[in-house]
N, C-alpha and C. Protein backbone atom coordinates (compact mmCIF):
# COMPACT_ATOMS: atom_id res chain seq x y z
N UNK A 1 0.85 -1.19 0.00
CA UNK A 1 0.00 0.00 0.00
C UNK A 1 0.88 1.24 0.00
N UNK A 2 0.80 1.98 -0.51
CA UNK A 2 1.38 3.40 -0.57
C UNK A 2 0.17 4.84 -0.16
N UNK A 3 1.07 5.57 0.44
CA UNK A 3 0.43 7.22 0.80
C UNK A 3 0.35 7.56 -0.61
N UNK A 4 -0.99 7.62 -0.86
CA UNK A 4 -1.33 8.71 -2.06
C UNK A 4 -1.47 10.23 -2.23
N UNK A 5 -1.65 10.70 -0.53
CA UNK A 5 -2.35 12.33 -0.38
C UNK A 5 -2.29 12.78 1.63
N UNK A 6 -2.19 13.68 1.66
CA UNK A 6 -2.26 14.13 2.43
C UNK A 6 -2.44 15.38 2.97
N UNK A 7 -3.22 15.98 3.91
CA UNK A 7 -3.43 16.86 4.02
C UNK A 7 -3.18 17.61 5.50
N UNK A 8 -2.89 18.71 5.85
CA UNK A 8 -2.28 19.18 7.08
C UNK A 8 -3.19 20.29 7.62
N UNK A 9 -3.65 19.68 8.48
CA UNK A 9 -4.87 20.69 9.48
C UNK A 9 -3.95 21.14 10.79
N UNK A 10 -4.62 22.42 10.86
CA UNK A 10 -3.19 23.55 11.35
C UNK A 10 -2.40 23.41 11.78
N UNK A 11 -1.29 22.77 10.57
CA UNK A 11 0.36 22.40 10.90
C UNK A 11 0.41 21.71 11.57
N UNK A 12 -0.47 20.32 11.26
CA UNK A 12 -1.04 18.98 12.12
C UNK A 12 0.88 17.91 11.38
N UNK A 13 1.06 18.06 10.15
CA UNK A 13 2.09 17.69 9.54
C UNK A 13 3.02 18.33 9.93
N UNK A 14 3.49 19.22 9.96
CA UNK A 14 4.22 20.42 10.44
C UNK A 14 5.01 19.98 11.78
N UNK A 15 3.88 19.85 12.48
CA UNK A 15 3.94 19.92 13.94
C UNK A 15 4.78 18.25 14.11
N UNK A 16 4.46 17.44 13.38
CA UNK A 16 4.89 16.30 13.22
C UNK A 16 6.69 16.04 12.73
N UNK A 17 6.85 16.74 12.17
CA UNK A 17 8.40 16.93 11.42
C UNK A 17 9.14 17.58 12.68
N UNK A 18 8.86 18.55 13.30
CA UNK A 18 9.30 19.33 14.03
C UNK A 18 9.22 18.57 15.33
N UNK A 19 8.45 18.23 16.46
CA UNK A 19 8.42 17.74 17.39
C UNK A 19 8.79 16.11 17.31
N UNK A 20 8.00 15.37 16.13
CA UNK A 20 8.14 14.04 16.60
C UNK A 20 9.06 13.41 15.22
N UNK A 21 10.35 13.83 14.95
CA UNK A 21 10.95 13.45 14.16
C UNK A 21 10.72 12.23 13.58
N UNK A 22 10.55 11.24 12.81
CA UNK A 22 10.87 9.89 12.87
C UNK A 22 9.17 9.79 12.40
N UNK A 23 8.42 10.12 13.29
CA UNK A 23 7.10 9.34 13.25
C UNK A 23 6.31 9.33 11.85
N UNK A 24 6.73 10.50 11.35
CA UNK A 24 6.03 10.41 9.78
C UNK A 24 6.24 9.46 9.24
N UNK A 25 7.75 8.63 8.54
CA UNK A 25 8.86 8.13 8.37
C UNK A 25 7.84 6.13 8.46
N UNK A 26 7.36 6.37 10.04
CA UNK A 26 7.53 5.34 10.80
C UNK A 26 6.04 4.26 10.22
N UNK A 27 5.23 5.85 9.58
CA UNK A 27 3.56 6.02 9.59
C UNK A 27 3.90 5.42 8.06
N UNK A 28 4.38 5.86 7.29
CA UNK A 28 4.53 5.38 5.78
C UNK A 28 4.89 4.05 5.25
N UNK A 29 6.24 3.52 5.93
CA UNK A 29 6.92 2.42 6.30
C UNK A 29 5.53 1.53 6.58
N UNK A 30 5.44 1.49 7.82
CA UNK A 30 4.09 0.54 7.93
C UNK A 30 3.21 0.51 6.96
N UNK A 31 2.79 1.96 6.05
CA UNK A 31 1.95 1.40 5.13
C UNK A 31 2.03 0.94 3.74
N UNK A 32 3.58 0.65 3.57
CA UNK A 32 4.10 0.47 2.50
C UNK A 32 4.54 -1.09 2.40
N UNK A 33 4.50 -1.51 3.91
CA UNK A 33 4.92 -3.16 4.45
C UNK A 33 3.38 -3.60 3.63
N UNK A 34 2.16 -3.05 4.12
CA UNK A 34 1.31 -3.71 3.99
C UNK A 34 0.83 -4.25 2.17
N UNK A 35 0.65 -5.13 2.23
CA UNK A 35 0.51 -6.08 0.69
C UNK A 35 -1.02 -5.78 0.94
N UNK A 36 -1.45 -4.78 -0.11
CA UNK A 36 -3.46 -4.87 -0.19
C UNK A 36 -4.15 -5.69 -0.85
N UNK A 37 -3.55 -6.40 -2.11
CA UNK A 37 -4.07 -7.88 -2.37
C UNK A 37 -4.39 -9.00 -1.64
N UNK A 38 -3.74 -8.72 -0.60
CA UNK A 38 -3.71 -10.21 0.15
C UNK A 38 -5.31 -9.87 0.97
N UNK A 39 -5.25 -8.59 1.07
CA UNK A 39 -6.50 -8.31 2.10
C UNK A 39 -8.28 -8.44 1.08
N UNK A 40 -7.80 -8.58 -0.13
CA UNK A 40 -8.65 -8.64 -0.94
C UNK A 40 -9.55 -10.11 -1.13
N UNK A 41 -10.15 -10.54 0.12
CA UNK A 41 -10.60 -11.60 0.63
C UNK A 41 -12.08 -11.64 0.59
N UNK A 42 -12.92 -10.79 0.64
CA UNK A 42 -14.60 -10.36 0.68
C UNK A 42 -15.35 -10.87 -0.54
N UNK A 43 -15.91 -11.98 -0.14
CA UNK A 43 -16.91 -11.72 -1.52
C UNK A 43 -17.83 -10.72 -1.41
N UNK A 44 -18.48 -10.45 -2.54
CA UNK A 44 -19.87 -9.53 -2.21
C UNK A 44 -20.77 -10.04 -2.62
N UNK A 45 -21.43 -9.74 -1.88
CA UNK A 45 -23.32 -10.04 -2.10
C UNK A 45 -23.93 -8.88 -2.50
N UNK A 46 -23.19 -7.90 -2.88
CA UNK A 46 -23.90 -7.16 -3.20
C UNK A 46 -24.47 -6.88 -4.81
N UNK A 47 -25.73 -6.60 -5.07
CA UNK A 47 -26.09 -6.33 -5.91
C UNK A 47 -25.56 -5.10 -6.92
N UNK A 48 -24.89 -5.62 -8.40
CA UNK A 48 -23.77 -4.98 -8.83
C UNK A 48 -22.16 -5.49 -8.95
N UNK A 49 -22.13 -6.17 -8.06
CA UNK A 49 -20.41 -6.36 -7.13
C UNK A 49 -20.79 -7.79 -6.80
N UNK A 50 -21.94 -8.36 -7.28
CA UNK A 50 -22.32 -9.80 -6.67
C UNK A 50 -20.96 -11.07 -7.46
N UNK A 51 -20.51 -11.41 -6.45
CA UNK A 51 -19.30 -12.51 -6.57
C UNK A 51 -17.80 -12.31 -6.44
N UNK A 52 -17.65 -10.34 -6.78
CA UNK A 52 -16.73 -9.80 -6.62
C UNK A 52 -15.57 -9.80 -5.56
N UNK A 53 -14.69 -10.01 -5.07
CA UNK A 53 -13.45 -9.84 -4.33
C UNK A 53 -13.29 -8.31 -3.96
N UNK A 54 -13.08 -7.84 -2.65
CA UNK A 54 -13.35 -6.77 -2.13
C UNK A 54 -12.21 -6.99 -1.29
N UNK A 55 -11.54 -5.40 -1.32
CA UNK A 55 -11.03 -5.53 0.54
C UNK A 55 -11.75 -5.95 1.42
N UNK A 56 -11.10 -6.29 2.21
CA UNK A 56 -11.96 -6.94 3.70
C UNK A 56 -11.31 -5.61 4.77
N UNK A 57 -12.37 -5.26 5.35
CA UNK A 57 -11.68 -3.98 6.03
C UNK A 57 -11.32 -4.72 7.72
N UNK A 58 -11.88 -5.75 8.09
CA UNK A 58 -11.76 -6.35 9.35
C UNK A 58 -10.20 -6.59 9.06
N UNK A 59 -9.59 -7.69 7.76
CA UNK A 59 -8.51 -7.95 7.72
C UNK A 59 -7.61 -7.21 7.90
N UNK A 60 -7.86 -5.90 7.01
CA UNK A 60 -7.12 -4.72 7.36
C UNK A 60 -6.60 -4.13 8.41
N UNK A 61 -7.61 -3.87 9.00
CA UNK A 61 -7.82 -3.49 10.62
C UNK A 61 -6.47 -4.51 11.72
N UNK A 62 -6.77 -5.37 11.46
CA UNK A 62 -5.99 -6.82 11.80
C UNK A 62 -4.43 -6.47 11.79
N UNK A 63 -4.15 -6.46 10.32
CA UNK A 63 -2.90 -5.98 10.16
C UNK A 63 -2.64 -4.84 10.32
N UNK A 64 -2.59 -3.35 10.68
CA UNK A 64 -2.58 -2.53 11.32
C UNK A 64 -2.24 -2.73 12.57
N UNK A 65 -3.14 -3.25 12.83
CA UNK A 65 -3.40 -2.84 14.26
C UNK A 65 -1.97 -3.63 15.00
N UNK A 66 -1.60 -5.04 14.11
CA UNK A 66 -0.26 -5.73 14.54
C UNK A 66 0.46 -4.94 14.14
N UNK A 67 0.72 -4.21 12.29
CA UNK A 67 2.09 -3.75 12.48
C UNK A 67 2.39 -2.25 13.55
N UNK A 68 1.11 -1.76 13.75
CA UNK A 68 1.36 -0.17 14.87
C UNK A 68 1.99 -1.04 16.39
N UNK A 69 1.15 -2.17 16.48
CA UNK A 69 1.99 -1.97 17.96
C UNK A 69 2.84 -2.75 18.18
N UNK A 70 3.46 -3.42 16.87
CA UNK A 70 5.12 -3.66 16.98
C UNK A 70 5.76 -2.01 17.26
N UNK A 71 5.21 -1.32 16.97
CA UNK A 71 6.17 -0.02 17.08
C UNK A 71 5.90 0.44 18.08
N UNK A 72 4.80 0.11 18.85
CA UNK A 72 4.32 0.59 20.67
C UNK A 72 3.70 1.53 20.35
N UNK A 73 2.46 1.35 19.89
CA UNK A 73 1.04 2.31 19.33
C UNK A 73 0.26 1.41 19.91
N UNK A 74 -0.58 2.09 21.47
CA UNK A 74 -1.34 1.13 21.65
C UNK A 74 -2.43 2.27 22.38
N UNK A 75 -3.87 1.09 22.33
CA UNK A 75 -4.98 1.63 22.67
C UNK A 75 -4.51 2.74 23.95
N UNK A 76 -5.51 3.96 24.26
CA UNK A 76 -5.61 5.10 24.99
C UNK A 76 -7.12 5.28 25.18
N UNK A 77 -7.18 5.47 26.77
CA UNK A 77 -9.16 5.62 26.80
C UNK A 77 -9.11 6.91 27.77
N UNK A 78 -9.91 7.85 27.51
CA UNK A 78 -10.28 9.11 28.15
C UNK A 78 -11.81 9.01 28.68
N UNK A 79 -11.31 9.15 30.34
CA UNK A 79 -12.67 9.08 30.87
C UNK A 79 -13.99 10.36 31.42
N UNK A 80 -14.69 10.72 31.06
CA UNK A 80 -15.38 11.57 31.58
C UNK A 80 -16.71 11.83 31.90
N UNK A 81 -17.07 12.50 32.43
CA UNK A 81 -18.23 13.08 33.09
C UNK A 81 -19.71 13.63 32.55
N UNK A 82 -20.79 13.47 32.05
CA UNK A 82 -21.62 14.12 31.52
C UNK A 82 -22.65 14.33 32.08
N UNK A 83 -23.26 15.91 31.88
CA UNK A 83 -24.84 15.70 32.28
C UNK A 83 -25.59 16.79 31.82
N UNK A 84 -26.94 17.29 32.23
CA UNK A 84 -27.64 17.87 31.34
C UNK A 84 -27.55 19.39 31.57
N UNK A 85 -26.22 19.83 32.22
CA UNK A 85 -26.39 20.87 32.37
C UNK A 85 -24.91 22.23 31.24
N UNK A 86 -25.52 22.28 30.45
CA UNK A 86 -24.40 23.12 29.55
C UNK A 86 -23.18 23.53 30.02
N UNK A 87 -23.80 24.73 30.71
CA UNK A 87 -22.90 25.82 31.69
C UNK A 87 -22.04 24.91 32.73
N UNK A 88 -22.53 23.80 33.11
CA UNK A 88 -21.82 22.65 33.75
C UNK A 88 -21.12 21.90 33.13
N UNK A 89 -21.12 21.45 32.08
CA UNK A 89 -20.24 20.91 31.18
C UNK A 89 -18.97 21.74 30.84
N UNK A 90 -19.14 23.21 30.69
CA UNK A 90 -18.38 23.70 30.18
C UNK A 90 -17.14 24.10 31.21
N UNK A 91 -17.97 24.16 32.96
CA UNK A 91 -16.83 24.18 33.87
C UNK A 91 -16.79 23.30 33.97
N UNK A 92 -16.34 22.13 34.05
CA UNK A 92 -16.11 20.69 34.46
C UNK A 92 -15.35 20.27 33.60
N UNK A 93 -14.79 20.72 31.91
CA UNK A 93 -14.59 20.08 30.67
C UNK A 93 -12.89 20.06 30.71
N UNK A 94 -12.37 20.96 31.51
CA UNK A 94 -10.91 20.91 31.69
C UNK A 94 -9.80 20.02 33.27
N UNK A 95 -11.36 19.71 33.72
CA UNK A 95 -11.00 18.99 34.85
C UNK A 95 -10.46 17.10 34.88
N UNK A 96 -9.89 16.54 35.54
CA UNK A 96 -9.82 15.04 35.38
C UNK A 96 -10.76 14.84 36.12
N UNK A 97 -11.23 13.58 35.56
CA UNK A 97 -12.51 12.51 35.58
C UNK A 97 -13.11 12.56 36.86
N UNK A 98 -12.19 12.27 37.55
CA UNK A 98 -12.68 12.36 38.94
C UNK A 98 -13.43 13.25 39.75
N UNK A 99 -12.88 14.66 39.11
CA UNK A 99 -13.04 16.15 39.62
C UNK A 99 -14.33 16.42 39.23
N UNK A 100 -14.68 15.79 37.62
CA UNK A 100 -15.71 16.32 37.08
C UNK A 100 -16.63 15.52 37.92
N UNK A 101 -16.77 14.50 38.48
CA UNK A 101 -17.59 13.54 38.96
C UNK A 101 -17.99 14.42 39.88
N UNK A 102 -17.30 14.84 40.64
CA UNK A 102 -17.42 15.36 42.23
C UNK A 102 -18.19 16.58 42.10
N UNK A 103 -18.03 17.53 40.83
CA UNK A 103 -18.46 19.04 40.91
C UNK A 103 -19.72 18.74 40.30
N UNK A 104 -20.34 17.94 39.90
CA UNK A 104 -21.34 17.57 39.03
C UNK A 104 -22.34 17.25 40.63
N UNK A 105 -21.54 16.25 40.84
CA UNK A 105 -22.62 15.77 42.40
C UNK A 105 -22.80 17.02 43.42
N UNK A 106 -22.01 17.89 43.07
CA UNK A 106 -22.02 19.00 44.07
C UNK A 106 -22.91 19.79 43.92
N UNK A 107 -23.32 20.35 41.94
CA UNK A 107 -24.05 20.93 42.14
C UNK A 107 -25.44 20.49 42.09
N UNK A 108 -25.66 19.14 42.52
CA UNK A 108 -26.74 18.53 42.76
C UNK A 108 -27.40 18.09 41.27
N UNK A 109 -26.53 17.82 40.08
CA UNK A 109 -26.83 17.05 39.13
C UNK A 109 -26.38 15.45 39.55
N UNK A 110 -26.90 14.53 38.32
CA UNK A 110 -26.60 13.40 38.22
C UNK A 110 -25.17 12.87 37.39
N UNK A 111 -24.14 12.53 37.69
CA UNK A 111 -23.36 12.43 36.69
C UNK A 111 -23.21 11.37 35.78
N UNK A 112 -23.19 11.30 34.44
CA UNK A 112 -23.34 10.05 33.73
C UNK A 112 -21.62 9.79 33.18
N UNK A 113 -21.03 8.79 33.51
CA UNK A 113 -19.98 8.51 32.91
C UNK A 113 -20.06 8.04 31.40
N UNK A 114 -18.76 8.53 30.58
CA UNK A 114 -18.61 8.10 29.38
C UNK A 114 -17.28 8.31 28.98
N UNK A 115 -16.90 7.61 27.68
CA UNK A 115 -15.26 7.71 27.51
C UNK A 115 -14.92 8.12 25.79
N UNK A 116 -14.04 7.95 25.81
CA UNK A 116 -13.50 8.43 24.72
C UNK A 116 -12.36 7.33 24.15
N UNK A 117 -12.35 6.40 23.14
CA UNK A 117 -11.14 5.13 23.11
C UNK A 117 -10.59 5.69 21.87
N UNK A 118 -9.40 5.67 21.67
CA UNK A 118 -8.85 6.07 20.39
C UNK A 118 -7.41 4.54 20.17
N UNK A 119 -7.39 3.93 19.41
CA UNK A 119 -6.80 2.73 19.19
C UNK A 119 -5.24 2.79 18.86
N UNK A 120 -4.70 3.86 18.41
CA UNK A 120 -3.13 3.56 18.86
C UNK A 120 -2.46 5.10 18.94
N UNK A 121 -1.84 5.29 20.04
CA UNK A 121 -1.52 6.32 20.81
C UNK A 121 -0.10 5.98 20.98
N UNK A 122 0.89 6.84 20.78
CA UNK A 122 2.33 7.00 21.35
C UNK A 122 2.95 8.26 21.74
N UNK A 123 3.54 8.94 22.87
CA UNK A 123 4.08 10.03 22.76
C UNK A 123 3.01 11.25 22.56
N UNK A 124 1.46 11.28 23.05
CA UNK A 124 0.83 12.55 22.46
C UNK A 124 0.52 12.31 20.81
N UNK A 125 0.33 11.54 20.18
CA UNK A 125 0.18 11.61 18.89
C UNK A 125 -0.70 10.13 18.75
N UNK A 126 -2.31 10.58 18.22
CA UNK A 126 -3.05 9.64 17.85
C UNK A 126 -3.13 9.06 16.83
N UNK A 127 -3.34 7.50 16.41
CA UNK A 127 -3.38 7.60 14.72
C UNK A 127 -4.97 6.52 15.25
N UNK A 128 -6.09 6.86 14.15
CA UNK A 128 -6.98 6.17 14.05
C UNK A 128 -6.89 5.66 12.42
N UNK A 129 -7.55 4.38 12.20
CA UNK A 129 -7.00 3.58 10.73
C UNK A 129 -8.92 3.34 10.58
N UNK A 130 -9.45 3.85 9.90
CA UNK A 130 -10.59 4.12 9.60
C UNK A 130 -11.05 3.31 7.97
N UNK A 131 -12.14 2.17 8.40
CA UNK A 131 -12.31 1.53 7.35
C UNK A 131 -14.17 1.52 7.17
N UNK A 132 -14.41 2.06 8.11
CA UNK A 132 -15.49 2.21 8.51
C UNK A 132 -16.64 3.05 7.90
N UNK A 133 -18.24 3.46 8.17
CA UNK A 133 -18.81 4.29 7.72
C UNK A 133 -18.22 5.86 8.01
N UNK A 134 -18.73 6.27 6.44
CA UNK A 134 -18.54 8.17 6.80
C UNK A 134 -18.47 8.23 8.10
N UNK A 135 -19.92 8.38 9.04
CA UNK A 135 -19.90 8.87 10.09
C UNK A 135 -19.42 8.71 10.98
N UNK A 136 -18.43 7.45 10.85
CA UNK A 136 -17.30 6.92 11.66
C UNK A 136 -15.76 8.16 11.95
N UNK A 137 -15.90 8.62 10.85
CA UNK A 137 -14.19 9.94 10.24
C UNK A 137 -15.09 10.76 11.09
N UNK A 138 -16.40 11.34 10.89
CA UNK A 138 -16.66 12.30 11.19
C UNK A 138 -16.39 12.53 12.78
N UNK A 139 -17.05 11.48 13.44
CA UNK A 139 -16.91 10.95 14.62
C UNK A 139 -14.65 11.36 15.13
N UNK A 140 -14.27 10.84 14.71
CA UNK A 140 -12.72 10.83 14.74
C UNK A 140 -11.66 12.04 14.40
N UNK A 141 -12.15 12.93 13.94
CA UNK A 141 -12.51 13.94 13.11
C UNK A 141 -12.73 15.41 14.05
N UNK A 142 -13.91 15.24 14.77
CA UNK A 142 -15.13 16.34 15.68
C UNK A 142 -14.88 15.86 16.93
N UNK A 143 -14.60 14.81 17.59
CA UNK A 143 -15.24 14.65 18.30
C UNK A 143 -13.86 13.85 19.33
N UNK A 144 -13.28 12.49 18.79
CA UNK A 144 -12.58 11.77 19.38
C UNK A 144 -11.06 12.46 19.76
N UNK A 145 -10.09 13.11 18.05
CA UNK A 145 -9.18 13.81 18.74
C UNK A 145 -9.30 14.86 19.23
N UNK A 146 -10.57 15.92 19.21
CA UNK A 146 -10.59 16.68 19.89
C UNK A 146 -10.85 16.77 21.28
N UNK A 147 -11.75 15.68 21.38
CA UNK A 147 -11.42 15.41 23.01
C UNK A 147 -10.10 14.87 23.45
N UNK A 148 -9.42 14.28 23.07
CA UNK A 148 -8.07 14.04 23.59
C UNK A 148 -7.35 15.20 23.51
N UNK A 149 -7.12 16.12 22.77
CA UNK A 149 -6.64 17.15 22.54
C UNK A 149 -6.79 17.97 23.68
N UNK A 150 -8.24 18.48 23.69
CA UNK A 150 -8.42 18.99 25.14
C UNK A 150 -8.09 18.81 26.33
N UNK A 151 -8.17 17.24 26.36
CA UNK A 151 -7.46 16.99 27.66
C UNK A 151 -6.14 16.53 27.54
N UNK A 152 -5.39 17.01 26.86
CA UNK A 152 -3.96 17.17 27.31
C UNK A 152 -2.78 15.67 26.93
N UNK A 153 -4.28 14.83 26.16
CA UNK A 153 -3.54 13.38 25.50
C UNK A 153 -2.74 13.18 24.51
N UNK A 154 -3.02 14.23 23.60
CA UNK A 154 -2.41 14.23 22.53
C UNK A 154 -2.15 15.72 22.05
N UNK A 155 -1.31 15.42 21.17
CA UNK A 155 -0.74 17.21 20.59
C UNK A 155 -0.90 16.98 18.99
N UNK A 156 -1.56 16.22 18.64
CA UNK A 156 -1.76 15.90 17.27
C UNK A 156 -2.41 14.61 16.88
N UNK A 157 -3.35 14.36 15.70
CA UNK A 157 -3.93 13.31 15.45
C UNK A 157 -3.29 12.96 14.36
N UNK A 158 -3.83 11.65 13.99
CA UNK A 158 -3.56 11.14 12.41
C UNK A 158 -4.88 10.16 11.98
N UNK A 159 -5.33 10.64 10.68
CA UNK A 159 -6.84 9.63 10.54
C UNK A 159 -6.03 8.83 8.95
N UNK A 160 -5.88 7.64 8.76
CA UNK A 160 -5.69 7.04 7.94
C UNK A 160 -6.74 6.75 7.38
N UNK A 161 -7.29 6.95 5.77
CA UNK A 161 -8.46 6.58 5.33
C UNK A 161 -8.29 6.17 4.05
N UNK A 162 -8.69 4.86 2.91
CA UNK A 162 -8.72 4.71 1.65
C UNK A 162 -9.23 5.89 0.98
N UNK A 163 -8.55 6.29 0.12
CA UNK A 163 -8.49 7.06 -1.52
C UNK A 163 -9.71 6.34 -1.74
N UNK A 164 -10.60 7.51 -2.86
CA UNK A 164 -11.75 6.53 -3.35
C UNK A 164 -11.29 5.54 -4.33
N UNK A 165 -10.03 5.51 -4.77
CA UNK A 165 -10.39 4.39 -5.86
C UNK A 165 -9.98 2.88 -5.26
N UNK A 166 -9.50 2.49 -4.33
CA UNK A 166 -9.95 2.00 -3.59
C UNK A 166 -11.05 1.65 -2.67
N UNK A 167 -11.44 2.72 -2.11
CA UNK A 167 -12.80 2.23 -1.54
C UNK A 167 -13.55 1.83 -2.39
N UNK A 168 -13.40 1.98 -3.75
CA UNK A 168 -14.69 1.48 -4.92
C UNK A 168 -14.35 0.18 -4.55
N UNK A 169 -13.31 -0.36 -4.29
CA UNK A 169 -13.16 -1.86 -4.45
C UNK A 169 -13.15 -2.87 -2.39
N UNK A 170 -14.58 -1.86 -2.18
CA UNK A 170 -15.02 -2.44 -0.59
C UNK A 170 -16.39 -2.52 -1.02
N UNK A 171 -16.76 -3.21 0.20
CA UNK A 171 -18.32 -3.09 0.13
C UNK A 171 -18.85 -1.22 0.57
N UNK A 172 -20.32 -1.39 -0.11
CA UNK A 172 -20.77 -0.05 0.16
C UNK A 172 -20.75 0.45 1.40
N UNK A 173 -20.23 2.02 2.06
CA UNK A 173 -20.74 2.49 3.39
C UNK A 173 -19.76 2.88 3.63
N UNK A 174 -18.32 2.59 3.53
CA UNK A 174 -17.11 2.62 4.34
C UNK A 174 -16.65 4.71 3.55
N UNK A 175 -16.35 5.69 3.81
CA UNK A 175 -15.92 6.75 3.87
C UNK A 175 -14.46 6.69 3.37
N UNK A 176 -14.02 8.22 2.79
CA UNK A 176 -12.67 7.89 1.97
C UNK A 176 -12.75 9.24 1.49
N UNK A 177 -10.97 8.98 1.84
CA UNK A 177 -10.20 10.45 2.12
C UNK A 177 -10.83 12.24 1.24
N UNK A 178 -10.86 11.58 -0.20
CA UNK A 178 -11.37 12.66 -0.46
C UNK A 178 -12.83 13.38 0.07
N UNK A 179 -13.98 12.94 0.21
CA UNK A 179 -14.24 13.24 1.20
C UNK A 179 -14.51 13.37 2.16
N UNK A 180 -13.71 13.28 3.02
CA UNK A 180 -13.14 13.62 4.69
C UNK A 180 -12.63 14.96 4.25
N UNK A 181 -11.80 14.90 2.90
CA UNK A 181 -11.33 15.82 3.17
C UNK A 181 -12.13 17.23 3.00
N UNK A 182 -13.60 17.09 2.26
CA UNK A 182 -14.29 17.80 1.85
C UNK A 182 -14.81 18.76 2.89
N UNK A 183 -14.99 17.40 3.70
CA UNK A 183 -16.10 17.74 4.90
C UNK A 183 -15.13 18.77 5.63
N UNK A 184 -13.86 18.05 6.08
CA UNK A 184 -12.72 19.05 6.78
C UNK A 184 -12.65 20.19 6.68
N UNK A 185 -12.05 20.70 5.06
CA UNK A 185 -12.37 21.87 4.63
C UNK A 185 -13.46 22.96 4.93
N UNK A 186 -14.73 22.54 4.30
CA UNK A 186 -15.77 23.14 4.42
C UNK A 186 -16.17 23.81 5.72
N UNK A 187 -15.38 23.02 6.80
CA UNK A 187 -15.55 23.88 8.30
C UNK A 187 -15.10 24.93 8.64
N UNK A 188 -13.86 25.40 7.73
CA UNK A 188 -13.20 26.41 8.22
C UNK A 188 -11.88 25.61 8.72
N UNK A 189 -11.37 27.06 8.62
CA UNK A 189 -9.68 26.27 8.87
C UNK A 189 -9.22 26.22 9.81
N UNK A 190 -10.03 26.45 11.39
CA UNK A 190 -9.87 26.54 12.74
C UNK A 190 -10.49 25.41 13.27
N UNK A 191 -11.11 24.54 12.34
CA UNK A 191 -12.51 23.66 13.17
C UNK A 191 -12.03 21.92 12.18
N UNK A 192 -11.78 21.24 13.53
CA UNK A 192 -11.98 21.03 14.55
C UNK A 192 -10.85 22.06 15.30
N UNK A 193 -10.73 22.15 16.23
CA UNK A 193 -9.01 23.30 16.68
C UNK A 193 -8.26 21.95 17.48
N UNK A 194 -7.83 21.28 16.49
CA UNK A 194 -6.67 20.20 16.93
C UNK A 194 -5.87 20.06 15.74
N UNK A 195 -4.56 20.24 16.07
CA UNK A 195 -3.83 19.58 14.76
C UNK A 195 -4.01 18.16 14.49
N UNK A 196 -3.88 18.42 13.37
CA UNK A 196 -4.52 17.02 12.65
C UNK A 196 -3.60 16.70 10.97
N UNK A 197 -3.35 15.21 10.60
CA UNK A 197 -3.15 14.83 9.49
C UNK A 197 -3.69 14.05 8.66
N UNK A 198 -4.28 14.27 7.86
CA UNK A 198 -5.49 13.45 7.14
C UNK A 198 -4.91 12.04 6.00
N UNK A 199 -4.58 10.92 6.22
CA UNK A 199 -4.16 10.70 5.19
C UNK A 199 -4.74 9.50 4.11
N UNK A 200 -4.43 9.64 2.76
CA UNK A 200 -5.19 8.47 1.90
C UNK A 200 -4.46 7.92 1.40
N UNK A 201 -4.58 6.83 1.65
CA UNK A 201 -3.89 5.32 1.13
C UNK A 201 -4.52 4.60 0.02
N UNK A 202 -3.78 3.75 -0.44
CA UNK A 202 -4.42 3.12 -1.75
C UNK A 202 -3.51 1.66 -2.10
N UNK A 203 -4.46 0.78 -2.59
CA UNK A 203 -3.14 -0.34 -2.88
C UNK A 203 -2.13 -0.01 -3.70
């Protein structure tokens, strides 16, 4: 598999050359080990594509997930606090887990626990390997490194996602880089406010 594209959300790449020497280097390598024929295991049932050979995105996932944590990229879970009160959320949102628990019961809300899992983490720097539906990136994207971000887990993300001309060759649903990258864009160039590196792969 080879990096086809990439894109750098505010000096999300940048920030990567400069602080974490090596890791770009480390991110490519791994995806250049990976053989995408072999993962090309799926029949389809789908109507259109019926009998066809597809990536298998589980397989994928599989291998990833072994070659990142030969390199010591491993799962990271962020725990926190929720409840129905805005203005309470918003003081509580810089606090650890615990704290938020306590100020929540204090001010006589209910607190609901919930977390945040992001799958391989080293050094402040997230990489999620996304084979999944759109709303899966979006999710990873809005929501996952920016909560790590906030709380102080990471200083940069990385979302690995198939190029469409690849994803043509998955089953329907799964999301791809170009647009992620659409969606990215279209927010403005402050939003999400985490550095971030977007990247698309292809066999």
């Amino acid at each position: 598999m080879k990096i086809d594209a990439y894109y750098s959300h505010l000096n999300g790449w940048e920030w990567l050359q400069v602080q974490r020497p090596g890791f770009w280097e480390e991110i490519k390598k791994i995806i250049d080990s990976i053989d995408a024929e072999s993962h090309k295991i799926k029949i389809s049932k789908e109507k259109g594509m019926l009998g066809k050979k597809l990536y298998d995105p589980r397989a994928l996932n599989i291998t990833f997930k072994k070659l990142l944590e030969e390199k010591n990229w491993f799962e990271s879970r962020v725990n926190y606090w929720v409840t129905d009160d805005a203005e309470l959320i918003r003081e509580t949102l810089s606090l650890d887990s615990n704290k938020q628990k306590e100020v929540i019961e204090a001010s006589g809300k209910s607190p609901i626990h919930s977390y945040n899992q992001t799958d391989f983490v080293k050094d402040k720097v997230a990489i999620e390997v996304q084979f999944g539906k759109y709303s899966f990136i979006a999710y990873d994207l809005f929501v996952k490194h920016l909560a790590f971000y906030v709380g102080s887990k990471i200083d940069c993300g990385v979302e690995i996602l198939p190029m469409k001309v690849m994803q043509s060759e998955m089953s329907s649903g799964p999301g791809y880089y170009e647009g992620a990258l659409y969606h990215l864009v279209r927010q403005g160039r402050g939003v999400p406010a985490v550095p971030l590196v977007l990247v698309g792969i292809s066999q």
